[in-house]
Protein backbone atom coordinates (compact mmCIF):
# COMPACT_ATOMS: atom_id res chain seq x y z
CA UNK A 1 -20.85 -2.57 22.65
CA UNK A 2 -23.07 -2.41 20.06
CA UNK A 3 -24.05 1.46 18.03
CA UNK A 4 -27.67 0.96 17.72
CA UNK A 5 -29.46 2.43 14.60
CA UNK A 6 -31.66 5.54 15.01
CA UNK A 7 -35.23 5.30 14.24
CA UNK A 8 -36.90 6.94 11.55
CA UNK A 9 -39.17 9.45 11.55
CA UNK A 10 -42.19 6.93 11.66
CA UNK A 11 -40.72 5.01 14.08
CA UNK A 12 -39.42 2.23 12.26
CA UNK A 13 -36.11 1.06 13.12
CA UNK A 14 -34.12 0.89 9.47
CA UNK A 15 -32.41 -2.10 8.16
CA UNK A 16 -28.93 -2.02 9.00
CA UNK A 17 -25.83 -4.16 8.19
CA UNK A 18 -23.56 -5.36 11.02
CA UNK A 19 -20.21 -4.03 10.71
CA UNK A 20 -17.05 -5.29 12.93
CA UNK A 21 -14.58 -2.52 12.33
CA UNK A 22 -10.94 -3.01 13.37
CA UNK A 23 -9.35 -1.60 16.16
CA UNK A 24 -6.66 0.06 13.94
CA UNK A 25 -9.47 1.96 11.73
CA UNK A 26 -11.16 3.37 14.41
CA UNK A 27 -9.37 6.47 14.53
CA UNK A 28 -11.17 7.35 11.04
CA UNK A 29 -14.93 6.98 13.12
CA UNK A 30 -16.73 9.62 14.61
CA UNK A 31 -16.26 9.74 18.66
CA UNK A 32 -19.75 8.10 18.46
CA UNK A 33 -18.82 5.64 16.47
CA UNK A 34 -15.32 4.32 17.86
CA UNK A 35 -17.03 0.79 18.75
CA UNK A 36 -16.18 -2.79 17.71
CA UNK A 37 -19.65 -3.47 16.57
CA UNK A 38 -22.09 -0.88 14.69
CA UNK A 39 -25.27 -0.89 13.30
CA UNK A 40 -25.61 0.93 10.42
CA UNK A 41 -28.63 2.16 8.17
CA UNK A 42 -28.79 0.66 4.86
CA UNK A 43 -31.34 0.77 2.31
CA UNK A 44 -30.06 -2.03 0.17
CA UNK A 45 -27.97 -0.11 -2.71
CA UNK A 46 -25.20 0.92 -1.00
CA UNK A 47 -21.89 -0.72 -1.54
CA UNK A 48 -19.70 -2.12 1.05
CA UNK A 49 -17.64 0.77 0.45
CA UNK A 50 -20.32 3.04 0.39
CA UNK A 51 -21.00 1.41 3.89
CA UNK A 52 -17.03 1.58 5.18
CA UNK A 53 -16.76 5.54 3.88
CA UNK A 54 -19.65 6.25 5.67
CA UNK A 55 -17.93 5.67 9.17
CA UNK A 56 -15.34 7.84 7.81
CA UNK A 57 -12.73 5.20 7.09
CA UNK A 58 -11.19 5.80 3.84
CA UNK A 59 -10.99 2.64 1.50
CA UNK A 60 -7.20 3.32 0.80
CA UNK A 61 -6.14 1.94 4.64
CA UNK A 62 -9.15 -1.42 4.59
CA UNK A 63 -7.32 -4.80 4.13
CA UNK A 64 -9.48 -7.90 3.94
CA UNK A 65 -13.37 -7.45 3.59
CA UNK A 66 -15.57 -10.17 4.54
CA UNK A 67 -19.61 -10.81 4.50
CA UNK A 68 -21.03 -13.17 6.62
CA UNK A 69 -17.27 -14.47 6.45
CA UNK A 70 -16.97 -14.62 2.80
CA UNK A 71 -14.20 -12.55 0.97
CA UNK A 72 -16.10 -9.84 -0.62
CA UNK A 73 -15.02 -6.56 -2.59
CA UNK A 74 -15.58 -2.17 -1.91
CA UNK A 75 -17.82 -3.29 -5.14
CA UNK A 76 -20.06 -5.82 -3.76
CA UNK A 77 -23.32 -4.56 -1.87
CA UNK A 78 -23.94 -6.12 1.18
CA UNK A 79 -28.47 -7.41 2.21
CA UNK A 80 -29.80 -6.12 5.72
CA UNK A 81 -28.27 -7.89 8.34
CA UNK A 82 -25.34 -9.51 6.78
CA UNK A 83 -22.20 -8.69 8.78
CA UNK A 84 -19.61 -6.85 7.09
CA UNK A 85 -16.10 -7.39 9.35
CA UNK A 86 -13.27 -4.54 7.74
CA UNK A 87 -9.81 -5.29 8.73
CA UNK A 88 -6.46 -3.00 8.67
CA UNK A 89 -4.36 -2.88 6.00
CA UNK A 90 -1.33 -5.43 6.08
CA UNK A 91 1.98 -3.85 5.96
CA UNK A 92 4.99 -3.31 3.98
CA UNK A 93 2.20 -2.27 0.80
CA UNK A 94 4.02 -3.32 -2.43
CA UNK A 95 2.52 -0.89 -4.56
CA UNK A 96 4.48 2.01 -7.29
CA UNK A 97 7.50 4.20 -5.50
CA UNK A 98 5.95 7.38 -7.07
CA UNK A 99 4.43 9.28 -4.71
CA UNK A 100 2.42 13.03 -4.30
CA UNK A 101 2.62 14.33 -1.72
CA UNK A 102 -0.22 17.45 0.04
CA UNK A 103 0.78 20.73 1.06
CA UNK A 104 1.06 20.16 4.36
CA UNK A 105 3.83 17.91 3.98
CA UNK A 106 6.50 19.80 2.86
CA UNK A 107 9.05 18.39 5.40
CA UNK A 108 8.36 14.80 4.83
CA UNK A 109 9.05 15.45 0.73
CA UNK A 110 12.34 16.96 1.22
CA UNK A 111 13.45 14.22 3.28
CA UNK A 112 12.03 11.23 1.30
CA UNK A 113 13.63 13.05 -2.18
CA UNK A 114 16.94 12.78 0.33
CA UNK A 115 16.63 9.21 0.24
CA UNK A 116 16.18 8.88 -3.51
CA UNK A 117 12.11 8.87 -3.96
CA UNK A 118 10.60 10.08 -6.78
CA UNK A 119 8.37 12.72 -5.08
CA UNK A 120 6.23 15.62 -6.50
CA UNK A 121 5.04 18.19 -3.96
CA UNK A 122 3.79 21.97 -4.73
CA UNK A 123 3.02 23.97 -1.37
CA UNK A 124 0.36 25.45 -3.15
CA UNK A 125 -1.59 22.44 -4.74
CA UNK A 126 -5.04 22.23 -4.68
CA UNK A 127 -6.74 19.03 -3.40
CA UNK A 128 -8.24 18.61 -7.06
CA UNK A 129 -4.97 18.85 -8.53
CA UNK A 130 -2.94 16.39 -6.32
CA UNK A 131 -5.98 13.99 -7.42
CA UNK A 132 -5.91 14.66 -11.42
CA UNK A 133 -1.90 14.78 -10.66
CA UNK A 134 -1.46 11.18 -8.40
CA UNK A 135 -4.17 9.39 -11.29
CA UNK A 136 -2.02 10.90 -14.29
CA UNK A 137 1.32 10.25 -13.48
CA UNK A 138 0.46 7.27 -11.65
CA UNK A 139 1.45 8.56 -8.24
CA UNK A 140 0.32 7.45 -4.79
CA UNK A 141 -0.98 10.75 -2.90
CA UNK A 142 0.20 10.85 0.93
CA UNK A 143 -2.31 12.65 3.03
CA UNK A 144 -3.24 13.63 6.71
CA UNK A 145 -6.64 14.77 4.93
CA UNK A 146 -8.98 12.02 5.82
CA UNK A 147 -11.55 13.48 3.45
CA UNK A 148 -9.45 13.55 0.60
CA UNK A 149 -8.93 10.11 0.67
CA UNK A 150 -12.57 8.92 0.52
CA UNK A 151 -12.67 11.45 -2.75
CA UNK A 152 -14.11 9.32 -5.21
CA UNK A 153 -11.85 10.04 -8.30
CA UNK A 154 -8.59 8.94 -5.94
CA UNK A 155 -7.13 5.68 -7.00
CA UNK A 156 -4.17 5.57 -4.87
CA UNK A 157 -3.30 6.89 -1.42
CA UNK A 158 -2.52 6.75 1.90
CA UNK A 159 -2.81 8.63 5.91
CA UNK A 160 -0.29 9.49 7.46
CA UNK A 161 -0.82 9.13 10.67
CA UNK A 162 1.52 11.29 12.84
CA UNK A 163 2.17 14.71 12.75
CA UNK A 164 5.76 14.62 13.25
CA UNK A 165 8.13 14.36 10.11
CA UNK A 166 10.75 12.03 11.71
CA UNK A 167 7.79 9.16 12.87
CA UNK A 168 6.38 10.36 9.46
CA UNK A 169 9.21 9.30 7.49
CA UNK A 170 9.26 6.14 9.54
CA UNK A 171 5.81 5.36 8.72
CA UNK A 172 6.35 5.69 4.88
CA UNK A 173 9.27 3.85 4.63
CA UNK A 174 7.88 0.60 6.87
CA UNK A 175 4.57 0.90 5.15
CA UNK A 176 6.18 0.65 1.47
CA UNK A 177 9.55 -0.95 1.77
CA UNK A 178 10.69 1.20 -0.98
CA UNK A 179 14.64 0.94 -1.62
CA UNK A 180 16.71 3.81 -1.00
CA UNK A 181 18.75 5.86 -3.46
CA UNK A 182 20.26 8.36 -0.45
CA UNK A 183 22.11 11.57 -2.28
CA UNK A 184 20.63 10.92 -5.76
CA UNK A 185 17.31 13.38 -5.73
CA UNK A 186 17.33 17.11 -5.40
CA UNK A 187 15.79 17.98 -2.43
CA UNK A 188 14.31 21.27 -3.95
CA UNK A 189 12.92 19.84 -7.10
CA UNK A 190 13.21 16.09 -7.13
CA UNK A 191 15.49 16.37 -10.04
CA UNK A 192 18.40 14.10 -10.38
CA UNK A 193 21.63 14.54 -9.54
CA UNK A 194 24.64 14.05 -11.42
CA UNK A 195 28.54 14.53 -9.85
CA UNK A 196 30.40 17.61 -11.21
CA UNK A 197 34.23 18.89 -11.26
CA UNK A 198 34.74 21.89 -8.69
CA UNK A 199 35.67 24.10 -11.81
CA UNK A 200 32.49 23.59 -13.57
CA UNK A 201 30.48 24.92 -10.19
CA UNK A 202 33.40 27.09 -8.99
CA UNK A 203 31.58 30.53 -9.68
CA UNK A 204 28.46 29.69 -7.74
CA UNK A 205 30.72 29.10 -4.41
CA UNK A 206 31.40 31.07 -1.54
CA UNK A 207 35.47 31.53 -1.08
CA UNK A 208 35.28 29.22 1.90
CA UNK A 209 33.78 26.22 -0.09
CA UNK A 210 35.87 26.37 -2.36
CA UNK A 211 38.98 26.21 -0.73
CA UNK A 212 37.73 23.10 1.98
CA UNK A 213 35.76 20.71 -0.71
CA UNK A 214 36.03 18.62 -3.45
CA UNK A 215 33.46 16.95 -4.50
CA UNK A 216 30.24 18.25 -5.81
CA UNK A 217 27.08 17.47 -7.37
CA UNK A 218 24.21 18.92 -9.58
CA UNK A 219 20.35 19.20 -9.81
CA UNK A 220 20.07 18.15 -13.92
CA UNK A 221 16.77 19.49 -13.50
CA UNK A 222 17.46 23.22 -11.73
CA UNK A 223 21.41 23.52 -11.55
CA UNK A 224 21.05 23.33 -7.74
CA UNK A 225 24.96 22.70 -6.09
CA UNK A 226 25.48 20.24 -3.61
CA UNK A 227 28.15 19.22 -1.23
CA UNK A 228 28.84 16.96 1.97
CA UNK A 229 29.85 20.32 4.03
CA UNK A 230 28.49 20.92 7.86
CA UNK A 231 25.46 21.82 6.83
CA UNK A 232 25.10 18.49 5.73
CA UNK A 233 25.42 16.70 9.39
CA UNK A 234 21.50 16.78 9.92
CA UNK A 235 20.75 14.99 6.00
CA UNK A 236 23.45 12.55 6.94
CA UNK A 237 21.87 11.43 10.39
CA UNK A 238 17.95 11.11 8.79
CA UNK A 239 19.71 8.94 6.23
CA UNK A 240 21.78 6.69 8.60
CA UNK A 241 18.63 6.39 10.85
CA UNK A 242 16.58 5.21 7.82
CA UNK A 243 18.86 2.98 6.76
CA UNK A 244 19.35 1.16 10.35
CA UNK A 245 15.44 1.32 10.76
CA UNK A 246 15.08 -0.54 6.81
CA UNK A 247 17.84 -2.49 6.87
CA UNK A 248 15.80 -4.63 3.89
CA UNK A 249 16.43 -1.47 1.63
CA UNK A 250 19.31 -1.46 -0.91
CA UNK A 251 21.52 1.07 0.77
CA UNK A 252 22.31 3.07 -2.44
């Protein structure tokens, strides 16, 4: 089914461009808009980008772009009534394993600094921040905010696409193949950690720590103690899964 264009206010049906949007990217489109085929305006200036954003589809999950089936660019501008086909995104994405992450996901970054990532994440960032922060330090920013990926001072990012951390963790780790470090990031600060003797930690434990472990590690960034105790089960079972789900990943 074909999304015709609206009419102007004179009547006069606008020139459009032809666009065959991928199943997987309708999910970005307005209701309206969910279609294989639409119609839309164009005045002759616009961008193929220009043209993609407008449906709502941010640039950072587009694969392969074609006019009239020629390879084309975001950068290219398309003439009224070429078709413009936009396909998914081809995964794993070999890009950077830096990553920023919004303040919504809070629970994702604690586990992905589990498994060694390199992650930065305030729960109080702004939007314009985690954009001047993900250019500068040459992070990609990981988003459920649609809008803030079409921003148009973003150069890296990615959707997430569910809502729950487990099939969010999933997601990240089949979309970027990155290898896993498990145990080597603080979970609180994304410091490193570096192993320590039980007497250089021994006045930060409880009486009952002390006596049943061993073996301990540090935050080099905030002094944070860690240790393989019960409360430790849960970490150990999201690292096991991840490393069953990518076996590809160095194991660490």
């Amino acid at each position: 089914m074909v999304v015709m264009a609206e009419r102007s206010a004179g009547g006069a049906v606008p020139e459009v461009v032809l666009v065959r949007l991928a199943a997987e990217l309708r999910l970005f489109a307005a209701p309206r808009n969910r279609r294989e085929w639409l119609r839309v305006p164009h005045d002759g200036t616009a961008s193929v980008g220009h043209v993609v954003q407008s449906l709502g589809v941010p640039l950072t999950e587009v694969g392969e772009l074609s006019l009239d089936g020629v390879a084309t660019t975001a950068e290219d501008r398309p003439t009224a009534g070429s078709l413009l086909k936009v396909g998914p995104l081809d995964w794993p994405e070999h890009v950077r394993r830096r990553f920023v992450l919004d303040v919504h996901l809070g629970t994702l970054a604690r586990r992905l600094r589990l498994l060694g990532l390199d992650i930065a994440y305030r729960n109080d960032a702004a939007d314009d921040e985690l954009i001047e922060q993900a250019a500068r330090q040459r992070r990609v920013l990981l988003t459920r905010d649609q809008g803030l990926l079409r921003r148009r001072k973003l150069r890296e990012g990615a959707f997430v696409y569910s809502s729950r951390p487990d099939e969010q963790l999933h997601e990240v780790l089949h979309r970027f193949a990155p290898p896993l470090e498990p145990w080597s990031r603080c979970v609180s600060c994304n410091g490193s950690l570096e192993a320590t003797s039980k007497e250089e930690v021994s006045a930060r434990l409880e009486s009952g720590t002390r006596r049943c472990y061993d073996a301990f590690a540090r935050c080099r960034s905030c002094g944070r103690v860690y240790w393989r105790g019960a409360h430790s089960r849960g970490l150990e079972e999201i690292v096991e899964a991840a490393r069953a789900t990518h076996p590809g990943t160095p194991a660490g």
